[in-house]
N, C-alpha and C. Protein backbone atom coordinates (compact mmCIF):
# COMPACT_ATOMS: atom_id res chain seq x y z
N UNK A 1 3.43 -31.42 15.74
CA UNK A 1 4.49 -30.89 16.58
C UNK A 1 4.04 -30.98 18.03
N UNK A 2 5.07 -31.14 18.92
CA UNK A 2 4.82 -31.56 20.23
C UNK A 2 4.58 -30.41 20.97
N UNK A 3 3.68 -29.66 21.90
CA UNK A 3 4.07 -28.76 22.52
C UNK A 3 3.91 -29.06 24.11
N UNK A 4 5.08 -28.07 24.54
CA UNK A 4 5.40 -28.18 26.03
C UNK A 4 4.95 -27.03 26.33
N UNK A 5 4.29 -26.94 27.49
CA UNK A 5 4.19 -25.97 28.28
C UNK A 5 5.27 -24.60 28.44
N UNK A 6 5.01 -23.46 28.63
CA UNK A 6 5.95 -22.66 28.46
C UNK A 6 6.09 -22.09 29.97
N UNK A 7 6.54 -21.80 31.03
CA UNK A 7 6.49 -21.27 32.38
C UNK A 7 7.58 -19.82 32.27
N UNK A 8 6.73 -18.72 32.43
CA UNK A 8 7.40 -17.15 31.90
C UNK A 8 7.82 -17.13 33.56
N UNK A 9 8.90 -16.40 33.94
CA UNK A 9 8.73 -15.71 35.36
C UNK A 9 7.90 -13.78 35.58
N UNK A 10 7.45 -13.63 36.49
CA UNK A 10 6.88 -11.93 36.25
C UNK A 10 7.45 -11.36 35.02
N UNK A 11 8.90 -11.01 34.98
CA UNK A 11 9.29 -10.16 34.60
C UNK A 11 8.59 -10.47 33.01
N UNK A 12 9.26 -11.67 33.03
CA UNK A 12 8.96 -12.20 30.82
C UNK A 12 7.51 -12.36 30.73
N UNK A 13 6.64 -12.55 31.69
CA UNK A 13 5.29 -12.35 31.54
C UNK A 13 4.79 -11.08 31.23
N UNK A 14 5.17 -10.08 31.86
CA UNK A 14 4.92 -8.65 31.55
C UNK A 14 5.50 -7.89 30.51
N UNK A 15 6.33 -8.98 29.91
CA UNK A 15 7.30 -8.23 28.58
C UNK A 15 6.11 -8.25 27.79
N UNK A 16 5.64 -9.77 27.93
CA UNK A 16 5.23 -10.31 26.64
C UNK A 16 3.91 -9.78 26.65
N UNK A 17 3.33 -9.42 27.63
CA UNK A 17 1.68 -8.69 27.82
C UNK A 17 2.10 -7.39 27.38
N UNK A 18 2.66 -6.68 27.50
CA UNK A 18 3.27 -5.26 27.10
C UNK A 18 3.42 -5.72 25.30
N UNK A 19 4.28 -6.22 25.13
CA UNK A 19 3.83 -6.44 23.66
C UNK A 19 3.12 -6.55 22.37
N UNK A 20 2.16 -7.08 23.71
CA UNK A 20 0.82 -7.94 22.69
C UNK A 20 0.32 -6.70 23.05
N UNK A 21 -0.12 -6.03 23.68
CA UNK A 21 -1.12 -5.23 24.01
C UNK A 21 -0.55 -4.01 23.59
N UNK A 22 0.56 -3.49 23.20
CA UNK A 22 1.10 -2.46 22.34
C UNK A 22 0.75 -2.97 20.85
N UNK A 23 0.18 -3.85 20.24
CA UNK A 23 0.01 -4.46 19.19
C UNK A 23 1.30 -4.61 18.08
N UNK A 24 2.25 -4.45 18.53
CA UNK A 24 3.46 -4.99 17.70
C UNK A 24 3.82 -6.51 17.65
N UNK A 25 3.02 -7.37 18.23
CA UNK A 25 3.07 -8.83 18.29
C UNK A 25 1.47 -9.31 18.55
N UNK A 26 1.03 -10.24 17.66
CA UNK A 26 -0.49 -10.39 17.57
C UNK A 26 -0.92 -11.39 19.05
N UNK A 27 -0.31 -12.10 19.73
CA UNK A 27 -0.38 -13.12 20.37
C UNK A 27 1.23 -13.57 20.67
N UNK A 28 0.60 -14.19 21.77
CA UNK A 28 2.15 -15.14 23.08
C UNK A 28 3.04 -16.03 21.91
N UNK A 29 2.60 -16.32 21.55
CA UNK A 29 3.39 -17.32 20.27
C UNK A 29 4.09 -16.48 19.33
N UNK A 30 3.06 -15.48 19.00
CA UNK A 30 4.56 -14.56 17.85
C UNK A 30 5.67 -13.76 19.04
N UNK A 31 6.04 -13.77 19.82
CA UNK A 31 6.35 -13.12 20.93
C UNK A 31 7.72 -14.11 20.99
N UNK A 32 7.16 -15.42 21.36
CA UNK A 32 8.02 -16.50 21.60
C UNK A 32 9.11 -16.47 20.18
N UNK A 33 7.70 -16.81 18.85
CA UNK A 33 9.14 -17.07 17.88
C UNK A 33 9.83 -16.38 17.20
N UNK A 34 9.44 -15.02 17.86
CA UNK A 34 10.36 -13.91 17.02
C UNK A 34 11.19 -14.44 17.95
N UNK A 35 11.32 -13.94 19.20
CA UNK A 35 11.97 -14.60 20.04
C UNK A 35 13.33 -15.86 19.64
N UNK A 36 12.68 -16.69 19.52
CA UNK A 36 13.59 -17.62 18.95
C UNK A 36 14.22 -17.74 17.22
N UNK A 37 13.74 -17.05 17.12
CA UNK A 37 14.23 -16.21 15.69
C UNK A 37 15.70 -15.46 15.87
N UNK A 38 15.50 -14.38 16.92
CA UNK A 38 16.69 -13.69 17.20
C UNK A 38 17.63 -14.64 18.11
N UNK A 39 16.90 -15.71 18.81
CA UNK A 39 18.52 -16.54 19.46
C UNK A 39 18.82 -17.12 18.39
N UNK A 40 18.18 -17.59 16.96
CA UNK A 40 18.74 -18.44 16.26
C UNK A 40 19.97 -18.12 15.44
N UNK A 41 19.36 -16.50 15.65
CA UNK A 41 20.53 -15.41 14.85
C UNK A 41 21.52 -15.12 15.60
N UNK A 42 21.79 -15.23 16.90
CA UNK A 42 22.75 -15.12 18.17
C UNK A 42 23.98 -16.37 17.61
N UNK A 43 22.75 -17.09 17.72
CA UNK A 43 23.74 -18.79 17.84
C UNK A 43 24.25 -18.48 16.56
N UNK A 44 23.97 -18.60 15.26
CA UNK A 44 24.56 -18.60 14.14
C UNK A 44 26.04 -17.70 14.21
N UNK A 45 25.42 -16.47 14.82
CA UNK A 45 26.40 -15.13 14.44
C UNK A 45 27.77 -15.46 15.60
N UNK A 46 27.44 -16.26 16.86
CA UNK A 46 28.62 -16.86 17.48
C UNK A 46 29.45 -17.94 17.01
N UNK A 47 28.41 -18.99 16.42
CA UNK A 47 29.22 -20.05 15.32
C UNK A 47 30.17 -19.29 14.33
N UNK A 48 29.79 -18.29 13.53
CA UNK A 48 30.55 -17.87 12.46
C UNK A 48 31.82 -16.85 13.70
N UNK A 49 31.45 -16.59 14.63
CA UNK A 49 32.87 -16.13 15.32
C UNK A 49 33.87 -16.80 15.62
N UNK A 50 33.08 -18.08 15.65
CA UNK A 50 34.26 -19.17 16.46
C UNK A 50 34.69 -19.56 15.38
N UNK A 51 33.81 -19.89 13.76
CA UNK A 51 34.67 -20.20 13.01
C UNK A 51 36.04 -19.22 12.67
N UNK A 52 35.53 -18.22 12.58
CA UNK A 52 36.68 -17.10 12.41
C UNK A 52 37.75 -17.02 13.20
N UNK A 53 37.71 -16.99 14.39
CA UNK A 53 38.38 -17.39 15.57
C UNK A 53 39.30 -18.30 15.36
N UNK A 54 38.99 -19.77 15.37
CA UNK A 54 40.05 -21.18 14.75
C UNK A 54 40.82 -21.08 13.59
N UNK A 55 40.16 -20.23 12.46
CA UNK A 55 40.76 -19.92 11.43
C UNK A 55 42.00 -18.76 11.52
N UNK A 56 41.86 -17.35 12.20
CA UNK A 56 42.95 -16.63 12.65
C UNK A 56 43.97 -17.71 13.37
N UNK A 57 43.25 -18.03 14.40
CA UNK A 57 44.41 -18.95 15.19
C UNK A 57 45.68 -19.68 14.56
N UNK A 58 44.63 -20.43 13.67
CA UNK A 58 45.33 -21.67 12.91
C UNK A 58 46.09 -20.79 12.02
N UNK A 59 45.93 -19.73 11.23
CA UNK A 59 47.23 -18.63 10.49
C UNK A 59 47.96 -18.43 11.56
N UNK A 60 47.87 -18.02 12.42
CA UNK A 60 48.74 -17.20 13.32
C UNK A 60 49.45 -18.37 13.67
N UNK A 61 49.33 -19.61 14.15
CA UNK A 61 49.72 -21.31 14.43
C UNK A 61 50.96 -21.18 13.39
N UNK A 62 50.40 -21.00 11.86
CA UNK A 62 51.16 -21.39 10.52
C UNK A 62 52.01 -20.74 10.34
N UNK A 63 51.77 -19.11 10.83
CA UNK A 63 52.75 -18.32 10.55
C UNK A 63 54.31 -18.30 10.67
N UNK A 64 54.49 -19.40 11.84
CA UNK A 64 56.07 -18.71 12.26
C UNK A 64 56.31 -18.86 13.62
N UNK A 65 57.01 -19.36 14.32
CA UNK A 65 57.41 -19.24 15.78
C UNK A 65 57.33 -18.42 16.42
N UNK A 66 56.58 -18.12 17.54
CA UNK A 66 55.95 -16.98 18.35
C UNK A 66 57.46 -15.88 18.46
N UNK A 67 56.73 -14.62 18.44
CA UNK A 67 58.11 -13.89 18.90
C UNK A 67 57.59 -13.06 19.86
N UNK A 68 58.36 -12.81 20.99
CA UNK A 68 58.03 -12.43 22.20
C UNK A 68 58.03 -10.24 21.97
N UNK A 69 56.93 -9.93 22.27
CA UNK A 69 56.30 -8.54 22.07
C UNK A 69 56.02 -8.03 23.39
N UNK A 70 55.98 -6.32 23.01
CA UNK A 70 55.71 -5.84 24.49
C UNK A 70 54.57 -6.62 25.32
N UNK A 71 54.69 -6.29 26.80
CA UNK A 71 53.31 -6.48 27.34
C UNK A 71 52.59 -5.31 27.19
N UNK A 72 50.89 -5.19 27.65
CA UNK A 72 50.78 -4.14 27.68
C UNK A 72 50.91 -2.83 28.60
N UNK A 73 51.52 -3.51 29.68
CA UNK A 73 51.75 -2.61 30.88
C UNK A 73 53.10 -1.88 29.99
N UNK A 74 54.28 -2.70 29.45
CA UNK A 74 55.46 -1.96 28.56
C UNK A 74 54.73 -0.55 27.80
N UNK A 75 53.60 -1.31 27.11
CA UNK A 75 53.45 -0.34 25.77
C UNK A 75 52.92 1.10 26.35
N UNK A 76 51.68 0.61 27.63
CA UNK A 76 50.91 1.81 28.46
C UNK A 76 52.22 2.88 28.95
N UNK A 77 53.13 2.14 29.88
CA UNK A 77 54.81 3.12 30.38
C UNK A 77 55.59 3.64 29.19
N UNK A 78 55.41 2.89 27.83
CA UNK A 78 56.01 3.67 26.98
C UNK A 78 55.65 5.11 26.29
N UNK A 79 54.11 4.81 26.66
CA UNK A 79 53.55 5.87 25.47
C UNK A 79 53.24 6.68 27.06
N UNK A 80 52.93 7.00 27.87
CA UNK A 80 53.16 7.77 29.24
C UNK A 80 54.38 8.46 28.95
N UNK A 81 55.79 8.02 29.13
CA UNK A 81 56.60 8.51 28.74
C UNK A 81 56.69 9.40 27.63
N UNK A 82 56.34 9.21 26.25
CA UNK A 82 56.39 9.88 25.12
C UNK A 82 55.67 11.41 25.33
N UNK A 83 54.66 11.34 26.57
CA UNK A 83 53.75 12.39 26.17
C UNK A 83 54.11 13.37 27.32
């Protein structure tokens, strides 16, 4: 495996020394791939939104010809009124 250089700025340098030296991460590398562990879980958990996302859409697409509904400034003046 190829490795590149990694360049931290202060702040992520001092995360990652705070880490290691609290001993909840053994070294800079478990630091990193937990690290990239949790974006991998970011990225996934946004993929499965967007799938969800296209999929509502595309029902809501299938459903039926849009029908025109309050705005929400209507619904906010309506329920003001009520109370």
């Amino acid at each position: 495996m190829k490795h590149d250089r990694i360049v931290l700025d202060n702040r992520q340098e001092a995360l990652v020394e705070r880490l290691v030296e609290s001993g909840r991460f053994s070294s800079t590398s478990d630091v990193i791939g937990y690290s990239l562990d949790l974006l991998e879980q970011r990225e996934a958990e946004a993929a499965r939104f967007l799938t969800d996302l296209e999929r509502e859409a595309a029902l809501g697409l299938e459903s039926g010809p849009p029908v025109v509904i309050e705005s929400a400034d209507d619904l906010i003046t309506a329920f003001r009124k009520r109370r």
